[in-house]
Protein backbone atom coordinates (compact mmCIF):
# COMPACT_ATOMS: atom_id res chain seq x y z
CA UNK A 1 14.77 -5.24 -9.91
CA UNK A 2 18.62 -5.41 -9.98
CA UNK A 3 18.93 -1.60 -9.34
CA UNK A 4 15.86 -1.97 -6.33
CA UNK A 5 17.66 -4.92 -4.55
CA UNK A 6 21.29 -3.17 -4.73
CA UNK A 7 19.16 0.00 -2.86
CA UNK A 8 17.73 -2.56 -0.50
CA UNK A 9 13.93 -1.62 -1.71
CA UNK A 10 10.78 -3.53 -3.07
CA UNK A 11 7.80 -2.74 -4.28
CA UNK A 12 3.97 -2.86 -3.75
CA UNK A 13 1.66 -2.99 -6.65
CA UNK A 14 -1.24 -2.30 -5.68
CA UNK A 15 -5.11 -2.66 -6.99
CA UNK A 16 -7.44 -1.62 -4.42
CA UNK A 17 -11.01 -0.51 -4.93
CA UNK A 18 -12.45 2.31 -4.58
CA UNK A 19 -9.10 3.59 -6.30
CA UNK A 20 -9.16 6.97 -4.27
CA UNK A 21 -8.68 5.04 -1.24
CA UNK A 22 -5.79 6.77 0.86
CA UNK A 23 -2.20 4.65 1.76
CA UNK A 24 -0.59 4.81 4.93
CA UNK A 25 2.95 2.84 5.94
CA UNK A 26 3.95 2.95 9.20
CA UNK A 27 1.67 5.18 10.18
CA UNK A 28 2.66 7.74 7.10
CA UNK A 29 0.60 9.17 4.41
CA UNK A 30 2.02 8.05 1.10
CA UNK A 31 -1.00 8.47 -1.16
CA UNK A 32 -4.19 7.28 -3.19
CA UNK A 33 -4.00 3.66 -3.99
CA UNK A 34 -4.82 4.72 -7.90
CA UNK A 35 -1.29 6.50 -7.68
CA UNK A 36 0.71 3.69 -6.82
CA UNK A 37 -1.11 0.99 -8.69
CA UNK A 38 1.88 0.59 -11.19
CA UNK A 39 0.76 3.35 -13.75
CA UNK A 40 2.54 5.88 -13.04
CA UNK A 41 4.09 4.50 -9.63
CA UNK A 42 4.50 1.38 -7.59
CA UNK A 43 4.90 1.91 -3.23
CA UNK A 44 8.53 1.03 -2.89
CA UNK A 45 9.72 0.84 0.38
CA UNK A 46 12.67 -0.17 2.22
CA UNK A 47 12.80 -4.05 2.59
CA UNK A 48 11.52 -5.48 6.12
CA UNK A 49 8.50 -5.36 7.45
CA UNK A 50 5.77 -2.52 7.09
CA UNK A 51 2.40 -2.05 8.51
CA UNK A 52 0.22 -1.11 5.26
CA UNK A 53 -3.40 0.02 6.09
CA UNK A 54 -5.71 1.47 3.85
CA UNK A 55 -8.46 3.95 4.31
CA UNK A 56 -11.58 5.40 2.77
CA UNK A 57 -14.44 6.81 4.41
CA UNK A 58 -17.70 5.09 4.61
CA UNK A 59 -15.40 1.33 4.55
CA UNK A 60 -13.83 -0.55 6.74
CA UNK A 61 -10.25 0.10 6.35
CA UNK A 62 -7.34 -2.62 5.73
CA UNK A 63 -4.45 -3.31 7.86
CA UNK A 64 -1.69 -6.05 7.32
CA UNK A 65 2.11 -6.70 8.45
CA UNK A 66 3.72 -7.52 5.23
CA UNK A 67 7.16 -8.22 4.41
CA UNK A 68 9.31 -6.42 1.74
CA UNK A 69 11.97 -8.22 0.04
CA UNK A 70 14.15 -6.13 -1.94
CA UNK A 71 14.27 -6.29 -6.06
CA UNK A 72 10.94 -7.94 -5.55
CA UNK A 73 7.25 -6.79 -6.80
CA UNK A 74 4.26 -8.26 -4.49
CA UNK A 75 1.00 -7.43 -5.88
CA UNK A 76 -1.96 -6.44 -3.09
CA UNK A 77 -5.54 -6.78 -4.61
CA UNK A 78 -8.15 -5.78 -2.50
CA UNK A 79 -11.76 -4.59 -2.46
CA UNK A 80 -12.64 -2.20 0.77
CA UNK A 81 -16.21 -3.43 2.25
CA UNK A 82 -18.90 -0.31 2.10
CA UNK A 83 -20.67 0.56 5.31
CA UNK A 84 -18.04 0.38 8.06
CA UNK A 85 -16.94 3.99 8.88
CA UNK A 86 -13.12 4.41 9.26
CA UNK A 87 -10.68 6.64 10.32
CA UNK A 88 -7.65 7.79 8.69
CA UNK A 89 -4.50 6.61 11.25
CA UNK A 90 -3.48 9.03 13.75
């Protein structure tokens, strides 16, 4: 945390169901939610505010505003509801 808040960066841990669920910030591609879960990685970011949505087809997809603080962990648990078709950001 000392290192992360001298780079100005925080983190995201996140548990999200279905794990192969895809992670977009900003509008970005960064990866499946199983891969930044805390085992191997955690999202860090830069620390301000971030549009995180998550995706997976055949569930309605999540979108929130959250703010980063740097040297800080937030953990995002969330289950995706089945049977609301998504689509990946543009």
């Amino acid at each position: 945390p000392i290192l992360a808040r001298a780079a100005d960066l925080g983190a995201i841990d996140l548990s999200v169901k279905p794990r192969k669920a895809e992670v977009y910030v900003d509008g970005e591609y960064y990866g499946l939610a199983r891969d930044l879960d805390g085992n191997p990685s955690l999202l860090w970011l830069d620390a301000g505010e971030h549009t995180i949505r998550i995706h997976k087809g055949g569930y309605a997809p999540f979108e929130e505003t959250i703010n980063v603080t740097a040297g800080v962990v937030r953990e995002l648990e969330l289950k995706l509801l089945e049977g609301q078709p998504s689509s990946p950001p543009r």
